[in-house]
Protein backbone atom coordinates (compact mmCIF):
# COMPACT_ATOMS: atom_id res chain seq x y z
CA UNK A 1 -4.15 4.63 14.81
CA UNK A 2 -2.42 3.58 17.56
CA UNK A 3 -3.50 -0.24 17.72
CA UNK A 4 -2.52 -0.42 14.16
CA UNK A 5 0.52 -3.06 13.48
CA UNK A 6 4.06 -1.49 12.84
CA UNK A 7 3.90 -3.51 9.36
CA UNK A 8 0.60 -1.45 8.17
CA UNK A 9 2.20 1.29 9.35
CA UNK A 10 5.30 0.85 7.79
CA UNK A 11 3.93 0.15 4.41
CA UNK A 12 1.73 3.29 4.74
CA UNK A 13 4.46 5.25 4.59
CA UNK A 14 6.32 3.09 1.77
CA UNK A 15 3.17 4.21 -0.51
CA UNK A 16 4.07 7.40 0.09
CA UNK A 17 7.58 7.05 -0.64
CA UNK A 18 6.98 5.08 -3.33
CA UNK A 19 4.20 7.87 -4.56
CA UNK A 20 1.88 6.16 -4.86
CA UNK A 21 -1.84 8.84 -5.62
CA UNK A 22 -3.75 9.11 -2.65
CA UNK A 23 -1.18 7.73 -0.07
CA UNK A 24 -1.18 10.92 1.84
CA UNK A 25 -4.32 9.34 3.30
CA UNK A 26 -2.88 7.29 5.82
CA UNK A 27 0.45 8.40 6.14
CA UNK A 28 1.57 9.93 9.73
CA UNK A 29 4.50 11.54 11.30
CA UNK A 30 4.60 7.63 13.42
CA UNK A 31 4.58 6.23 10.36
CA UNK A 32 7.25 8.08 8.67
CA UNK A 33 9.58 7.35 11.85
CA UNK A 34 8.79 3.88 11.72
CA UNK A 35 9.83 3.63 7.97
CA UNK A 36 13.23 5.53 8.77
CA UNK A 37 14.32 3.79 11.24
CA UNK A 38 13.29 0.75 10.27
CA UNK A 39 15.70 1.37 7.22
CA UNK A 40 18.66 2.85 8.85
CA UNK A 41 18.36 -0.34 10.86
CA UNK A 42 18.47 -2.70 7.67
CA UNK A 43 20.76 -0.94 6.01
CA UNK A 44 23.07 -1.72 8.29
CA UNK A 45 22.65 -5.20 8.79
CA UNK A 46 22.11 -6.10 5.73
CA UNK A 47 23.82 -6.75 2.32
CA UNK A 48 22.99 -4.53 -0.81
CA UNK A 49 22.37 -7.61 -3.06
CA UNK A 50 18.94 -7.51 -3.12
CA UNK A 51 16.29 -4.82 -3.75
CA UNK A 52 15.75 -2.26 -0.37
CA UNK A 53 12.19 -3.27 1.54
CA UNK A 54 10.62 -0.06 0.89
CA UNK A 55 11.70 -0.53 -3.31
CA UNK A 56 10.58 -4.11 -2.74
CA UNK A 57 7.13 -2.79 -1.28
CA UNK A 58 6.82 -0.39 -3.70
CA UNK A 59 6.94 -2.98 -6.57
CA UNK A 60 4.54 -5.21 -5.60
CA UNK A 61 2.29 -2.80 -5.24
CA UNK A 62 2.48 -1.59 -8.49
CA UNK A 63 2.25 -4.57 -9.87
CA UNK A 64 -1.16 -5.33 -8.02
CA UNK A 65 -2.13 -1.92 -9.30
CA UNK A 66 -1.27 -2.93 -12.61
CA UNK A 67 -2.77 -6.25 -12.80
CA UNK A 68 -6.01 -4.83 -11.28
CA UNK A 69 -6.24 -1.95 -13.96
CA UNK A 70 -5.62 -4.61 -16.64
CA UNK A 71 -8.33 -6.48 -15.24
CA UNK A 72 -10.97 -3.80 -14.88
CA UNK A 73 -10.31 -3.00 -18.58
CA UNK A 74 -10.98 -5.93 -19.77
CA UNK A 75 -14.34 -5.71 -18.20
CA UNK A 76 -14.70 -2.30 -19.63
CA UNK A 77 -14.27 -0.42 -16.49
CA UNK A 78 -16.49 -2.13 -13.83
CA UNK A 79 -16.01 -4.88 -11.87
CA UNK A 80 -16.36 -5.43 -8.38
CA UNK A 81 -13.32 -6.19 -6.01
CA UNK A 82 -12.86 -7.75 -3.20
CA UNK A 83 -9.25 -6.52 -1.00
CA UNK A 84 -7.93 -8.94 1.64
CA UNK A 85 -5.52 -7.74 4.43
CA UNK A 86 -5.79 -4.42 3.05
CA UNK A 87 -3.86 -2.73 5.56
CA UNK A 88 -3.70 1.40 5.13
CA UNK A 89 -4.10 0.66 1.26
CA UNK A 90 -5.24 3.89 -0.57
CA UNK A 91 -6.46 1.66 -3.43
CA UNK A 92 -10.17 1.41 -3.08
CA UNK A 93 -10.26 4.96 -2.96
CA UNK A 94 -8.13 5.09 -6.44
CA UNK A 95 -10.36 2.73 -7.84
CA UNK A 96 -13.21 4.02 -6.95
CA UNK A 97 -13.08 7.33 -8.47
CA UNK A 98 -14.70 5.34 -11.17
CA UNK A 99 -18.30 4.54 -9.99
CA UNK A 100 -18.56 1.26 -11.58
CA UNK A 101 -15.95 0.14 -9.73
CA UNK A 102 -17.57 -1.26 -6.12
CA UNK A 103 -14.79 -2.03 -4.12
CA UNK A 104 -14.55 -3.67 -0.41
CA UNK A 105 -11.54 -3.78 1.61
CA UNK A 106 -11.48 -6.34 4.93
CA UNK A 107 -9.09 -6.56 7.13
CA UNK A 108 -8.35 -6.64 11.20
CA UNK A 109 -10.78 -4.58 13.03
CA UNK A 110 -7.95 -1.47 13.91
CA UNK A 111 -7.83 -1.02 10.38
């Protein structure tokens, strides 16, 4: 995992802090390091008007989550998905504990 972008893992570990099912996956003692010091560093350079990164992270991935589970059941259940720049996501595997769920994630070749 070392070619792998400080962003993916950064937001590997903010699925994890977020607790997100399954995050444990990807999540690494690089990436948890990443994540803290990334947000000791924000924290004090910026302004506590908005929403953290990590709580901002954390929402939109709910939100995809949530949108995607209202989607499949509509569809009763199955449908298949296509994931771009899916990073460390742990939401195929989520997904697909249903089997009519086929689900593809693309994304750089590191990943």
């Amino acid at each position: 995992m070392s070619d792998l972008s400080i962003t993916a893992k950064y937001t590997a570990h903010a699925w994890v802090f977020g607790k997100f099912e399954c995050a444990e996956l990807f999540d690494t003692e690089e990436a948890k390091f990443l994540f803290d010091v990334t947000n000791a560093a924000l924290d004090l350079t910026s302004g506590k008007a908005a929403p953290s990164l990590p709580h901002s992270l954390v929402q939109r991935h709910a939100i995809i989550d949530r949108l995607l589970s209202d989607w499949l059941l509509e569809r009763g259940g199955t449908g298949q998905v296509l994931e771009l720049a899916a990073g460390l996501s742990a939401r195929g595997v989520r997904f697909t504990r249903n089997p009519e769920v086929s689900y593809t994630e693309v994304d750089l070749p590191a990943v």
